[in-house]
PDB file of N, CA and C in Angstrom:
ATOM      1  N   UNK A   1      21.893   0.001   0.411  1.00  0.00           N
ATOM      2  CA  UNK A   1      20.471  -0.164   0.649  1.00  0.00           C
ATOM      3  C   UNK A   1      19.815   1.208   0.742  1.00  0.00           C
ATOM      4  N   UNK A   2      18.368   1.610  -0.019  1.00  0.00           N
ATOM      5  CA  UNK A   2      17.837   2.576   0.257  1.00  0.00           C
ATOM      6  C   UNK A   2      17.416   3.225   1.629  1.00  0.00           C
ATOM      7  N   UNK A   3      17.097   4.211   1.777  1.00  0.00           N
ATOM      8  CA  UNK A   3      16.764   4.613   3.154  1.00  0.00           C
ATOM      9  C   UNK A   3      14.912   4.761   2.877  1.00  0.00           C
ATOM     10  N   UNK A   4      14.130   4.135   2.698  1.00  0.00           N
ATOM     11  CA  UNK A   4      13.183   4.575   2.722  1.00  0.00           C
ATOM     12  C   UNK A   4      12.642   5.857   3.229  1.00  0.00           C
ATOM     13  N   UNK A   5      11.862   7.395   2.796  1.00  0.00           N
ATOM     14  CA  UNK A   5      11.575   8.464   3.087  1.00  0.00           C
ATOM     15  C   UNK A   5      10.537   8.348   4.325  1.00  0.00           C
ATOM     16  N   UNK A   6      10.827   9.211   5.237  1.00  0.00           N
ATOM     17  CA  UNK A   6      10.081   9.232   6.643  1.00  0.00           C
ATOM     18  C   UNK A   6       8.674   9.589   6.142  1.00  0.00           C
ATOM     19  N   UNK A   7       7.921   9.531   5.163  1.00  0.00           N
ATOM     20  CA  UNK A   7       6.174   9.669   5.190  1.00  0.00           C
ATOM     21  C   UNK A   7       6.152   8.762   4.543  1.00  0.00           C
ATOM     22  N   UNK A   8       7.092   7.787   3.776  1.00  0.00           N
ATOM     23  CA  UNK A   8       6.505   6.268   3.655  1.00  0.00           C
ATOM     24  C   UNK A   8       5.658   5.188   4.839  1.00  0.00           C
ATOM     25  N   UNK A   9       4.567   4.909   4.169  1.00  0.00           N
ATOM     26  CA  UNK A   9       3.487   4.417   5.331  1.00  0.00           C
ATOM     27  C   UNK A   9       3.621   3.043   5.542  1.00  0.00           C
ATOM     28  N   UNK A  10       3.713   2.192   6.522  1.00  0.00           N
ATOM     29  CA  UNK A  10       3.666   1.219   6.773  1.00  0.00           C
ATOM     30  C   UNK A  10       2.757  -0.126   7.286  1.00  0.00           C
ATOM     31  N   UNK A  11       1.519  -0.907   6.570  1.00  0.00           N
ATOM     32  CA  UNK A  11       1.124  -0.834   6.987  1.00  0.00           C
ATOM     33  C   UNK A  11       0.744  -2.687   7.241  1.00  0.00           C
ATOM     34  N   UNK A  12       0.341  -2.730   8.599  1.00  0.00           N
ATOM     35  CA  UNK A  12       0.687  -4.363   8.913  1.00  0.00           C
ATOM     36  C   UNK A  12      -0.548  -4.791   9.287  1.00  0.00           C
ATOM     37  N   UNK A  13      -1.019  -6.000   8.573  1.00  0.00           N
ATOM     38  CA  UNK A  13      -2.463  -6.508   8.482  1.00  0.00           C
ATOM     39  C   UNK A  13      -2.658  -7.925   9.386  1.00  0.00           C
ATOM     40  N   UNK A  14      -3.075  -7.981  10.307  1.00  0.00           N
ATOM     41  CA  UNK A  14      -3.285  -8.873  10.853  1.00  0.00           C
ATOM     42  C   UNK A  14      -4.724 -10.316  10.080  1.00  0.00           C
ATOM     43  N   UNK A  15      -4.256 -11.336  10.035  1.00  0.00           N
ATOM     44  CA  UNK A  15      -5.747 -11.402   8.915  1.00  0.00           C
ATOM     45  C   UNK A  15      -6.511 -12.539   9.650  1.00  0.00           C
ATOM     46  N   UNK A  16      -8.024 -12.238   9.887  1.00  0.00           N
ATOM     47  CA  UNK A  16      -8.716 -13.033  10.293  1.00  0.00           C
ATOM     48  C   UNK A  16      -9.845 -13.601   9.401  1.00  0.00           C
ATOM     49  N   UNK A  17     -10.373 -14.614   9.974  1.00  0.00           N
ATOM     50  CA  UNK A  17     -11.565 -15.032   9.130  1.00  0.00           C
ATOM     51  C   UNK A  17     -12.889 -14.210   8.759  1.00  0.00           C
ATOM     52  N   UNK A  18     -12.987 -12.482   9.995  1.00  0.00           N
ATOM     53  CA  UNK A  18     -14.024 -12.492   9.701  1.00  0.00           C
ATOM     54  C   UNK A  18     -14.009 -11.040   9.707  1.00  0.00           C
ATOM     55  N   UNK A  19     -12.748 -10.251  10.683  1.00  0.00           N
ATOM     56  CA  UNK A  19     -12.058  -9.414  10.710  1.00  0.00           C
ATOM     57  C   UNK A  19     -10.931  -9.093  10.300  1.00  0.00           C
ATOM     58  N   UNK A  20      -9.957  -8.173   9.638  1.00  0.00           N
ATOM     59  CA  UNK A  20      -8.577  -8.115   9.786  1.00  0.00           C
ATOM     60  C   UNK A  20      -8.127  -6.535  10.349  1.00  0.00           C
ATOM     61  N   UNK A  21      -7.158  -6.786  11.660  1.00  0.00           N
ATOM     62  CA  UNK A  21      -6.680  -5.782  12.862  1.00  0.00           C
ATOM     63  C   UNK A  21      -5.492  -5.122  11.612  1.00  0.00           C
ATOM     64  N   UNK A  22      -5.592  -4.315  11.679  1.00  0.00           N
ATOM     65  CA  UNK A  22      -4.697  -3.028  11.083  1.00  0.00           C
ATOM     66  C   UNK A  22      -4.081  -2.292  11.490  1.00  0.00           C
ATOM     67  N   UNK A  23      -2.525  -2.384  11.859  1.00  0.00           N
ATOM     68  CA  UNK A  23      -1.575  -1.570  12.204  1.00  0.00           C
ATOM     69  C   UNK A  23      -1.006  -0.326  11.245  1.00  0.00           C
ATOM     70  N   UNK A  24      -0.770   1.267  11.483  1.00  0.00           N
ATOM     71  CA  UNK A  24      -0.643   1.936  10.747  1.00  0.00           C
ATOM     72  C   UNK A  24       0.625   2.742  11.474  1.00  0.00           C
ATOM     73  N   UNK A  25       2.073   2.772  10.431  1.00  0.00           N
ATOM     74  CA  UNK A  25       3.184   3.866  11.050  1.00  0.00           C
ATOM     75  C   UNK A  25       3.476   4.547   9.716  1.00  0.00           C
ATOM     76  N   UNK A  26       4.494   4.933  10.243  1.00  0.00           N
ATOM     77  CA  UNK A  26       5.512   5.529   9.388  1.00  0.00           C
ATOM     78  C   UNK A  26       6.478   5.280   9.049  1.00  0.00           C
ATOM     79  N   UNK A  27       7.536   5.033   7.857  1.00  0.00           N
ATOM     80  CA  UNK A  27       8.973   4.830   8.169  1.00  0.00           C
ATOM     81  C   UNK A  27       9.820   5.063   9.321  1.00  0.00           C
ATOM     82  N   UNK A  28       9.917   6.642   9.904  1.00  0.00           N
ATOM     83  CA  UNK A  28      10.346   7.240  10.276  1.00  0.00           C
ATOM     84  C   UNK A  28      10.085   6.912  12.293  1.00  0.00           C
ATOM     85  N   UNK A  29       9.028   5.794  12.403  1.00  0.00           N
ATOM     86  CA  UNK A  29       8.532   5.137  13.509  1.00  0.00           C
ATOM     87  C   UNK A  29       7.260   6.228  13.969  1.00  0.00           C
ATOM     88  N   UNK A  30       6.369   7.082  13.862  1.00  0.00           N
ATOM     89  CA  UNK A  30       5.841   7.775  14.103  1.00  0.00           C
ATOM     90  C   UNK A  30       3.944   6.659  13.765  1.00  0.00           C
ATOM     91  N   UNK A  31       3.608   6.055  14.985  1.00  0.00           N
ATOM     92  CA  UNK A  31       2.010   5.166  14.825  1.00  0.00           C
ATOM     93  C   UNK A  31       1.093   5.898  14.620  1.00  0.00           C
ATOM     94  N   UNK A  32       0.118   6.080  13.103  1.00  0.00           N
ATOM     95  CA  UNK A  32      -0.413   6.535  13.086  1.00  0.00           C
ATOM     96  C   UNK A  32      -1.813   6.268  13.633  1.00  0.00           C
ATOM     97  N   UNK A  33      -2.271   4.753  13.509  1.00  0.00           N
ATOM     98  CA  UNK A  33      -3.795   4.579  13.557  1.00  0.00           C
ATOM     99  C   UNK A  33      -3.473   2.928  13.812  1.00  0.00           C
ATOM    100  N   UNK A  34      -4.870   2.601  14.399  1.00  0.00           N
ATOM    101  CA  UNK A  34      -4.802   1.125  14.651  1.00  0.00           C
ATOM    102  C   UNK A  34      -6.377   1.080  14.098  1.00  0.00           C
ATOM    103  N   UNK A  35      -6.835  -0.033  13.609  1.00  0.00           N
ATOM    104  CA  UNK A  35      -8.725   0.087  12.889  1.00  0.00           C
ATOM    105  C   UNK A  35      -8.680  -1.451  12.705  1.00  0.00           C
ATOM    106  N   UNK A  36      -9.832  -2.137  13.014  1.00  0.00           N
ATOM    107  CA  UNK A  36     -10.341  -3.296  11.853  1.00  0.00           C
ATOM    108  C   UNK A  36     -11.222  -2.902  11.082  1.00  0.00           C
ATOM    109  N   UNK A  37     -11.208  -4.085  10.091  1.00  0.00           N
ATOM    110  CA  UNK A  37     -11.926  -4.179   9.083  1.00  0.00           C
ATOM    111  C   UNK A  37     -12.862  -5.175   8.799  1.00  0.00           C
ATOM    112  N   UNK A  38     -13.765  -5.415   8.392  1.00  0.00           N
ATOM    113  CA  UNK A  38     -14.537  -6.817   8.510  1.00  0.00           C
ATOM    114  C   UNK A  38     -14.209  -7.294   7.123  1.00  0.00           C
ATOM    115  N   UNK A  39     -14.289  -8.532   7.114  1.00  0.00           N
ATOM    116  CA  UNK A  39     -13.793  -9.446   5.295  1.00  0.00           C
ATOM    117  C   UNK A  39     -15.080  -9.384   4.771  1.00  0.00           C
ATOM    118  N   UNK A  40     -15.531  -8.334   4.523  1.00  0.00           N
ATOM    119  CA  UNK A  40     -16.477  -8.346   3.107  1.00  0.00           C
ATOM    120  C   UNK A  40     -16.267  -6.533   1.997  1.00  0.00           C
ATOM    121  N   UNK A  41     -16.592  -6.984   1.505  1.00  0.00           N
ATOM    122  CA  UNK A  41     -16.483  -5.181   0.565  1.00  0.00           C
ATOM    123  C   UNK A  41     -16.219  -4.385   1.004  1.00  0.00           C
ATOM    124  N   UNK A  42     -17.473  -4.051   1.584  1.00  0.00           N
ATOM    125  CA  UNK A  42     -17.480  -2.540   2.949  1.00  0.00           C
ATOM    126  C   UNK A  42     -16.821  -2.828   3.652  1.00  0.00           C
ATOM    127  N   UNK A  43     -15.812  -3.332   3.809  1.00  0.00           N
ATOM    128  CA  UNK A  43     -14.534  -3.508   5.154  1.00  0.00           C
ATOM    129  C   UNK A  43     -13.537  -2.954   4.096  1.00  0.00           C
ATOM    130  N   UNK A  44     -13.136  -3.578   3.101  1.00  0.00           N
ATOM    131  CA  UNK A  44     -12.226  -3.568   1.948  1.00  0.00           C
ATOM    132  C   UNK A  44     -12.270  -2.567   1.645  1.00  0.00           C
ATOM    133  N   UNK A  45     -13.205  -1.412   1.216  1.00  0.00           N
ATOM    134  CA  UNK A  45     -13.089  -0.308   1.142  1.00  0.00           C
ATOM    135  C   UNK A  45     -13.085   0.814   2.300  1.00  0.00           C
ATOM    136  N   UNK A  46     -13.705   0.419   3.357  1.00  0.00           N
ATOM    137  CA  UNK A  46     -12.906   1.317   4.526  1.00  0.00           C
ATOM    138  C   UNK A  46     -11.411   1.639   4.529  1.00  0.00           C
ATOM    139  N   UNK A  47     -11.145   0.014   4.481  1.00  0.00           N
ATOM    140  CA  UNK A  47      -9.630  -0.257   4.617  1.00  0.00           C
ATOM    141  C   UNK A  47      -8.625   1.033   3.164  1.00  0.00           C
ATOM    142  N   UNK A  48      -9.312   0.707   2.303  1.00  0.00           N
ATOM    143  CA  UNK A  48      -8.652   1.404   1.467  1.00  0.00           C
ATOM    144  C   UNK A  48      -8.956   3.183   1.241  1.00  0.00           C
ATOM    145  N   UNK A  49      -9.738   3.553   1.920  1.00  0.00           N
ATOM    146  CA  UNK A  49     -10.364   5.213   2.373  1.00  0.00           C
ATOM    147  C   UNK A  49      -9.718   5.252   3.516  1.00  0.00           C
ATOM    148  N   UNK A  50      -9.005   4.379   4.599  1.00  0.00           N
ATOM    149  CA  UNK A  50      -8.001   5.017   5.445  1.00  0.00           C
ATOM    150  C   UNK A  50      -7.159   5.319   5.111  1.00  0.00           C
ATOM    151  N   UNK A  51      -6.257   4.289   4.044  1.00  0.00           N
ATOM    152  CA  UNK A  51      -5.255   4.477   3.912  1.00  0.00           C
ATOM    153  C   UNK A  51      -5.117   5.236   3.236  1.00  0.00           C
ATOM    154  N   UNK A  52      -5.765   5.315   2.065  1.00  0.00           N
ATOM    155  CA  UNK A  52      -5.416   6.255   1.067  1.00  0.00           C
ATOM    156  C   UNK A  52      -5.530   8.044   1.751  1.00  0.00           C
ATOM    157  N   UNK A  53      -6.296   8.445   2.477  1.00  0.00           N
ATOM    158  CA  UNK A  53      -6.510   9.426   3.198  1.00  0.00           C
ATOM    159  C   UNK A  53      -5.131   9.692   3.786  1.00  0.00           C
ATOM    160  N   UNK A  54      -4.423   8.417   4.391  1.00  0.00           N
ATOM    161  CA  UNK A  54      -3.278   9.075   4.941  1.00  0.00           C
ATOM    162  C   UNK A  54      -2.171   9.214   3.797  1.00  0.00           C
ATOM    163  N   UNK A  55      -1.966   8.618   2.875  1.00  0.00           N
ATOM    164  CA  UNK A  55      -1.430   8.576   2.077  1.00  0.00           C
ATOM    165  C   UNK A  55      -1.388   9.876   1.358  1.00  0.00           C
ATOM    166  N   UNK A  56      -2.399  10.744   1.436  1.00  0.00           N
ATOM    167  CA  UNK A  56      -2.632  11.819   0.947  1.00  0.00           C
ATOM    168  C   UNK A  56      -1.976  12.694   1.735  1.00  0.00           C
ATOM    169  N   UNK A  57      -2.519  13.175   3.366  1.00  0.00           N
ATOM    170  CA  UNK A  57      -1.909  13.305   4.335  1.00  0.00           C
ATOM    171  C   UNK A  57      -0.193  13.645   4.271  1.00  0.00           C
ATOM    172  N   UNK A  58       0.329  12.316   4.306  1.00  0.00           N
ATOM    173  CA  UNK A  58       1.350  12.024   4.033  1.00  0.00           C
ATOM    174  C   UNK A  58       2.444  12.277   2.953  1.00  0.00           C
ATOM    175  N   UNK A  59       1.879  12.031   2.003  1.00  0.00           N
ATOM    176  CA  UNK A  59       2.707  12.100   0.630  1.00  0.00           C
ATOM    177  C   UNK A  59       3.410  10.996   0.220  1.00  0.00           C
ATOM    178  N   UNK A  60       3.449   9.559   0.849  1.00  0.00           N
ATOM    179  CA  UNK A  60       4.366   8.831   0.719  1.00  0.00           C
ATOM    180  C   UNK A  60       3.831   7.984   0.418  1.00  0.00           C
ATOM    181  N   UNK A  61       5.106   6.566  -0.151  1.00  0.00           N
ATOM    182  CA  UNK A  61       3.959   5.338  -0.542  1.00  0.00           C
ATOM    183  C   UNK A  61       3.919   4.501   0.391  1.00  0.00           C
ATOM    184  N   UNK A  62       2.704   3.438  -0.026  1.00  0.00           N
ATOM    185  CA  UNK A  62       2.526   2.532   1.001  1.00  0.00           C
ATOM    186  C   UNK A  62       3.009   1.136   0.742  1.00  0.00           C
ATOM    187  N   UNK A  63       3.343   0.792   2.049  1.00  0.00           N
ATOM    188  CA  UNK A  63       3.362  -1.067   1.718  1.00  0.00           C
ATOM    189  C   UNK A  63       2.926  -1.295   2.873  1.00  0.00           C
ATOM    190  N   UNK A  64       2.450  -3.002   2.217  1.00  0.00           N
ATOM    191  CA  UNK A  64       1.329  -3.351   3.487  1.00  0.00           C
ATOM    192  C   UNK A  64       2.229  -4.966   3.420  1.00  0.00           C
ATOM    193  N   UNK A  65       1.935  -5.110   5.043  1.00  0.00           N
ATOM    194  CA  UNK A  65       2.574  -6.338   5.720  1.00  0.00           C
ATOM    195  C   UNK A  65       1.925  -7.421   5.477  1.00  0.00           C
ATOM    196  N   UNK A  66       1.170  -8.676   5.261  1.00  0.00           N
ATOM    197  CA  UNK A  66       0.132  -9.133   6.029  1.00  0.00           C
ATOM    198  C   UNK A  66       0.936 -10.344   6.308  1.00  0.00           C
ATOM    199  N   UNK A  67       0.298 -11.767   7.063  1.00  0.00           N
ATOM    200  CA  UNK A  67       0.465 -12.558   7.561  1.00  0.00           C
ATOM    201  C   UNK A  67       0.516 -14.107   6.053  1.00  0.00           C
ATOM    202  N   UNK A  68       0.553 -13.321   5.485  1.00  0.00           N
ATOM    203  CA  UNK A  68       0.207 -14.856   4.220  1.00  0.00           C
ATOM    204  C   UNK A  68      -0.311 -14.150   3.002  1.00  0.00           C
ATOM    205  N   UNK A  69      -0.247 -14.833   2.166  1.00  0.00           N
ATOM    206  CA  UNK A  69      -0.963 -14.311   0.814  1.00  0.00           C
ATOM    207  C   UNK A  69      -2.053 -16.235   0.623  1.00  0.00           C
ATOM    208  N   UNK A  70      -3.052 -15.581   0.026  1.00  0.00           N
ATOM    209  CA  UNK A  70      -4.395 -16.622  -0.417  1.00  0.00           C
ATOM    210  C   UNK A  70      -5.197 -16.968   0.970  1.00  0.00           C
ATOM    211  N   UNK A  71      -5.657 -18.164   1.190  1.00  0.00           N
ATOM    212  CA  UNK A  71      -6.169 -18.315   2.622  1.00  0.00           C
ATOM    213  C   UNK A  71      -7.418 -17.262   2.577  1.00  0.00           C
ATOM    214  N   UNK A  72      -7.333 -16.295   4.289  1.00  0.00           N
ATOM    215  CA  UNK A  72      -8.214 -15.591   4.404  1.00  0.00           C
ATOM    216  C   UNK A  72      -7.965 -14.371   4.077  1.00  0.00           C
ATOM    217  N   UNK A  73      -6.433 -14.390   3.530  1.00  0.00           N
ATOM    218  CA  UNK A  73      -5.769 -12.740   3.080  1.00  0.00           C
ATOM    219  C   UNK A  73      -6.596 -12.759   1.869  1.00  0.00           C
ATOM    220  N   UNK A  74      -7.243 -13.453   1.168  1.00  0.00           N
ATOM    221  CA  UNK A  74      -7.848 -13.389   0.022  1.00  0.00           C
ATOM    222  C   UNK A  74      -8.934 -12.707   0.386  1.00  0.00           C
ATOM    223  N   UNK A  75      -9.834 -11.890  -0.624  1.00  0.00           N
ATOM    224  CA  UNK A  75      -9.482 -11.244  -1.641  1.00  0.00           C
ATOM    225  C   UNK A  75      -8.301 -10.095  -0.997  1.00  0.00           C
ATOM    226  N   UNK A  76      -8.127  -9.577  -0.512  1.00  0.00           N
ATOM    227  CA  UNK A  76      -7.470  -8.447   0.278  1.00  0.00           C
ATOM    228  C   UNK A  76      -6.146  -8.053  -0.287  1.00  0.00           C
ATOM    229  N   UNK A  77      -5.182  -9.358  -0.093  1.00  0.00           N
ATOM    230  CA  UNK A  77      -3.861  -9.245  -0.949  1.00  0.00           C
ATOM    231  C   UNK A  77      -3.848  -8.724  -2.097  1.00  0.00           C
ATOM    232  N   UNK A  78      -4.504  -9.413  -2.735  1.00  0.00           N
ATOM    233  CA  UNK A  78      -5.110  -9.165  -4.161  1.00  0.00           C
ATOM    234  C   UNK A  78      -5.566  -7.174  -4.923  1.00  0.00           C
ATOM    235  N   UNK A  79      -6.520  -6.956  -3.703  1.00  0.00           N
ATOM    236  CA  UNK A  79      -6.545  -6.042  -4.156  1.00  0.00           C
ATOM    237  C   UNK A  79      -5.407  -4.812  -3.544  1.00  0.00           C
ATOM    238  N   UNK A  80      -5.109  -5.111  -2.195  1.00  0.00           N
ATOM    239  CA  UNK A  80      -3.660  -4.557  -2.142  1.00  0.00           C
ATOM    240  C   UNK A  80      -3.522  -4.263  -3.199  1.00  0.00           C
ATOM    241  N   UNK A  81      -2.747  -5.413  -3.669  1.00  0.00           N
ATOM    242  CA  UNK A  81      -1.517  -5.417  -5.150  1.00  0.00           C
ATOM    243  C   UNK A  81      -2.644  -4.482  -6.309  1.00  0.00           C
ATOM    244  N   UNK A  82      -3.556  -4.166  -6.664  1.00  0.00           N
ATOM    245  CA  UNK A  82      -4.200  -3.964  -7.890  1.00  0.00           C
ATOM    246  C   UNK A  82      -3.954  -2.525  -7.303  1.00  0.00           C
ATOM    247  N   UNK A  83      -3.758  -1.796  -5.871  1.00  0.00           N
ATOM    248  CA  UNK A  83      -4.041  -0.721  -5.546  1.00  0.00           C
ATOM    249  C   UNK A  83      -2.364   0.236  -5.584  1.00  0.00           C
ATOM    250  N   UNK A  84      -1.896  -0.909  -6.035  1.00  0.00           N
ATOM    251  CA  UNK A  84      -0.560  -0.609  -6.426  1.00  0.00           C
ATOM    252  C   UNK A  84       0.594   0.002  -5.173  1.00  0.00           C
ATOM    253  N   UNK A  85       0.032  -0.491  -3.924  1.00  0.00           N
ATOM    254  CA  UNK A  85       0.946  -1.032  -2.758  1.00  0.00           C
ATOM    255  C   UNK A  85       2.227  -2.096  -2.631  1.00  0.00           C
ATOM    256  N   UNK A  86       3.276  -1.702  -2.172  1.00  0.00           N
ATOM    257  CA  UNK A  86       3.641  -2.968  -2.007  1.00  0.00           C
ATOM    258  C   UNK A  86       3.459  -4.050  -1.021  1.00  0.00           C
ATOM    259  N   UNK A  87       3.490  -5.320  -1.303  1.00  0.00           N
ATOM    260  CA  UNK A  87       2.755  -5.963  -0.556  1.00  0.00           C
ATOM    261  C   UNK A  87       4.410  -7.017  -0.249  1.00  0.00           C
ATOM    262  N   UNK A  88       4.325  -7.082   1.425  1.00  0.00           N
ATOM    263  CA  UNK A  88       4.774  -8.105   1.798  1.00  0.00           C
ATOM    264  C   UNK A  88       4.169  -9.476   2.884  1.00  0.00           C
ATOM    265  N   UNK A  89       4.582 -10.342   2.520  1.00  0.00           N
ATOM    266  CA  UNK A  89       4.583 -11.846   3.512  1.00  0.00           C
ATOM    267  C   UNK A  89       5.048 -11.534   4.656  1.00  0.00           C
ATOM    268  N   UNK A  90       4.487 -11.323   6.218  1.00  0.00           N
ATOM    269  CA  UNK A  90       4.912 -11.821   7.014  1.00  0.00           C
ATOM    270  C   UNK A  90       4.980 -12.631   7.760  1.00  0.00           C
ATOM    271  N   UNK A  91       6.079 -12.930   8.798  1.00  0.00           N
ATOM    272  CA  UNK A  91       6.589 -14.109   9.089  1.00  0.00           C
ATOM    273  C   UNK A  91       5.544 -14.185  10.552  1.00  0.00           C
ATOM    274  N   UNK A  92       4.642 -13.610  11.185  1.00  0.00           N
ATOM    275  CA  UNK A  92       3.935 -14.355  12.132  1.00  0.00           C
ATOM    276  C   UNK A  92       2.904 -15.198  11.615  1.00  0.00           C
ATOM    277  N   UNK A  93       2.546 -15.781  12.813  1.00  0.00           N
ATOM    278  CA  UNK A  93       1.966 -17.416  12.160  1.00  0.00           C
ATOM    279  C   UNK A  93       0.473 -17.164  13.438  1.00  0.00           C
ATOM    280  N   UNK A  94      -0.544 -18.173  13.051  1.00  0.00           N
ATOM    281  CA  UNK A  94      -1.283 -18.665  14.149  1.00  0.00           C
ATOM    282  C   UNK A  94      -2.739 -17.738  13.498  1.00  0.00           C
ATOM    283  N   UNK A  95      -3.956 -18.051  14.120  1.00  0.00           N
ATOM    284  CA  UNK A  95      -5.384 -17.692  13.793  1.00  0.00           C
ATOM    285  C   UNK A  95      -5.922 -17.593  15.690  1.00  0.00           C
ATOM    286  N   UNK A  96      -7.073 -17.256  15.340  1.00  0.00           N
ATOM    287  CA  UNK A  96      -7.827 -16.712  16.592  1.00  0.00           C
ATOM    288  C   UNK A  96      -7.686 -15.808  18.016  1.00  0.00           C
ATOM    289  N   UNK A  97      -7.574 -14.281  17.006  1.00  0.00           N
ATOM    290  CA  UNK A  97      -6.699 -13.712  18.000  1.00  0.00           C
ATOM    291  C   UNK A  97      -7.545 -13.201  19.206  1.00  0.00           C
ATOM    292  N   UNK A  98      -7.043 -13.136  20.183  1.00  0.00           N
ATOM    293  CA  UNK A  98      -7.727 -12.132  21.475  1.00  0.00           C
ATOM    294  C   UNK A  98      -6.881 -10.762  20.996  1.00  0.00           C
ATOM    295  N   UNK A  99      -7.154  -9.762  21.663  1.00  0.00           N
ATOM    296  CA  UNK A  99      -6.968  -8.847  21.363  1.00  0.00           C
ATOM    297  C   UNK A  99      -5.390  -8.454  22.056  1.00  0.00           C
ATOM    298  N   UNK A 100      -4.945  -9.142  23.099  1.00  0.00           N
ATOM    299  CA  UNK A 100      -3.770  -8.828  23.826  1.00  0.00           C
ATOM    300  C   UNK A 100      -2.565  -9.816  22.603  1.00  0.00           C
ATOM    301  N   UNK A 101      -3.247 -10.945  21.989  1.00  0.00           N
ATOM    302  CA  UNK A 101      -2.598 -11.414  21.440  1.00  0.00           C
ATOM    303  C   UNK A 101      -2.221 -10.660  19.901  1.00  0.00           C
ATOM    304  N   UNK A 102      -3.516 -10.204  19.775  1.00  0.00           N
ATOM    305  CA  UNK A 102      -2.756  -8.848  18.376  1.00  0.00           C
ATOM    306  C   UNK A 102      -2.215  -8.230  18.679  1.00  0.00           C
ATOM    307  N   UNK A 103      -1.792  -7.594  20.058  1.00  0.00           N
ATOM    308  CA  UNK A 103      -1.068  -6.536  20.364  1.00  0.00           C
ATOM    309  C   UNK A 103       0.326  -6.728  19.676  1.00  0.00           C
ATOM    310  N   UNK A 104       0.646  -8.617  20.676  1.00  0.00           N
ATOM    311  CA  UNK A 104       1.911  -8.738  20.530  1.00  0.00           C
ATOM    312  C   UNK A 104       2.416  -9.171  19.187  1.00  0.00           C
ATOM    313  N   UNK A 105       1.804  -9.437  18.525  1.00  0.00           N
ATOM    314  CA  UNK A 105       1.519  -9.853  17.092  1.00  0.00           C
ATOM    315  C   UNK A 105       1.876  -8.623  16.244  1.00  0.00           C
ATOM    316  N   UNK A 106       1.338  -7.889  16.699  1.00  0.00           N
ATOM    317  CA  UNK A 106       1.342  -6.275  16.099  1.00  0.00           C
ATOM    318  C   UNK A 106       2.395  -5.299  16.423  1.00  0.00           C
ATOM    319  N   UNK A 107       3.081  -5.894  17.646  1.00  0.00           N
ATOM    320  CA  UNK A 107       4.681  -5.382  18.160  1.00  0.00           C
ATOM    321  C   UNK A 107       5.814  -5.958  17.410  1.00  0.00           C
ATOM    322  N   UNK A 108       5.549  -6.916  16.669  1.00  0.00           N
ATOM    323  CA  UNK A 108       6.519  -8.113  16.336  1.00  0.00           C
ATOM    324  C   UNK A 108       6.336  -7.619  14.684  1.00  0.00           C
ATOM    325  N   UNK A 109       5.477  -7.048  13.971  1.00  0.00           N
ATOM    326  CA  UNK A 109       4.950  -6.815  12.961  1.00  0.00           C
ATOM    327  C   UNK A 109       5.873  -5.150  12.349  1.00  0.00           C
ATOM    328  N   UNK A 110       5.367  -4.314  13.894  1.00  0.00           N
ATOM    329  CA  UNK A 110       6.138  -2.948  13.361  1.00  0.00           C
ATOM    330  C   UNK A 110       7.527  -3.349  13.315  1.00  0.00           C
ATOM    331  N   UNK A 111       7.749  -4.113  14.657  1.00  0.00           N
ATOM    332  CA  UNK A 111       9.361  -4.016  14.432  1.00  0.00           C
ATOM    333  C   UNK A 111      10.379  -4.585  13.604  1.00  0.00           C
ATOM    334  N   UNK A 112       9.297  -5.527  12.743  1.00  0.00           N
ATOM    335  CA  UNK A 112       9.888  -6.151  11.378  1.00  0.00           C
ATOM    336  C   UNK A 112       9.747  -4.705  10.402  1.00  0.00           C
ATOM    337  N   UNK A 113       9.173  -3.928  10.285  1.00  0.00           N
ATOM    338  CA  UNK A 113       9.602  -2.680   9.713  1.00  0.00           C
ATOM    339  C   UNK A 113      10.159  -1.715  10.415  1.00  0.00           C
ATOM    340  N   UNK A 114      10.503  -1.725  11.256  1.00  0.00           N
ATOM    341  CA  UNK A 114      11.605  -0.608  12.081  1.00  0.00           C
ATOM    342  C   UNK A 114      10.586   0.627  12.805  1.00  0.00           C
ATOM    343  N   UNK A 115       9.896   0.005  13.218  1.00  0.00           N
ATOM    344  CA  UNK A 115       8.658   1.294  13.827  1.00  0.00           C
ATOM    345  C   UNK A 115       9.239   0.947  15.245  1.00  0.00           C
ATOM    346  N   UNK A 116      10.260   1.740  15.633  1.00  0.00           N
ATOM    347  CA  UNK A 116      10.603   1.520  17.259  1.00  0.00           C
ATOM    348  C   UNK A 116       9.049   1.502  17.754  1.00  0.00           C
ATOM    349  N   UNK A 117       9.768   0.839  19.329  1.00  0.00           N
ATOM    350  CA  UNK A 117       8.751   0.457  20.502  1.00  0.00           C
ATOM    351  C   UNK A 117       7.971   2.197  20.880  1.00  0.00           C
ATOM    352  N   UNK A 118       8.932   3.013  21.489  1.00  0.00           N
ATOM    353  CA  UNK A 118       7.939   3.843  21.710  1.00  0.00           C
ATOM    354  C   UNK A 118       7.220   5.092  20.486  1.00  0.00           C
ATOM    355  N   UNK A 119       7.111   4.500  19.604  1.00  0.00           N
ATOM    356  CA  UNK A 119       6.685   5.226  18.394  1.00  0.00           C
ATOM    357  C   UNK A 119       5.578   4.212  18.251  1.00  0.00           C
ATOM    358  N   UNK A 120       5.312   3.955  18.592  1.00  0.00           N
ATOM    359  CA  UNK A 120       4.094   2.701  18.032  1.00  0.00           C
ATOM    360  C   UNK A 120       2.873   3.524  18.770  1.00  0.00           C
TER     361      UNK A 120
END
């Protein structure tokens, strides 16, 4: 199995109907940024002027987590993938988050990519 390079970015999308909460690490477990985004354009392109900024930053590539593909990940997944990220399915489930509940959502998220606890 590869070792993925420590400035590969990691990045885990929480997805809401009206917002989506954005977790940001590193391979290497090092948290860079936490941000939402709102589900219209100008969210979509924030989203993609963070990342890409760190990406620059960084030097490494990105893949992004989210919670589902179609639904409310739509358009988003989508353009993920066109932005030439890799994009994975993750396995948490459920809608209407409070914010303590993204936390844990968002603990369960890095550590499906290996972003130890105190690196977050």
């Amino acid at each position: 199995m590869n070792t993925p390079p420590s400035t590969d970015i990691r990045v885990c999308v929480d997805v809401g109907s009206r917002k989506h909460s954005v977790a940001v690490g590193l391979a290497d477990g090092r948290f860079l940024d936490a941000f939402e985004v709102d589900h219209r354009p100008e969210g979509f392109d924030r989203f993609f002027q963070r990342i890409d900024a760190l990406q620059r930053q960084y030097g490494g590539g990105v893949s992004v987590a989210m919670e589902g593909y179609n639904g409310w990940a739509r358009p988003l997944d989508s353009l993920v993938q066109r932005h030439h990220y890799r994009l994975f399915k993750s396995t948490a489930s459920g809608s209407g988050l409070d914010m303590q509940h993204f936390r844990q959502r968002q603990a369960r998220l890095l550590a499906e990519y290996r972003i130890p606890r105190g690196k977050r």
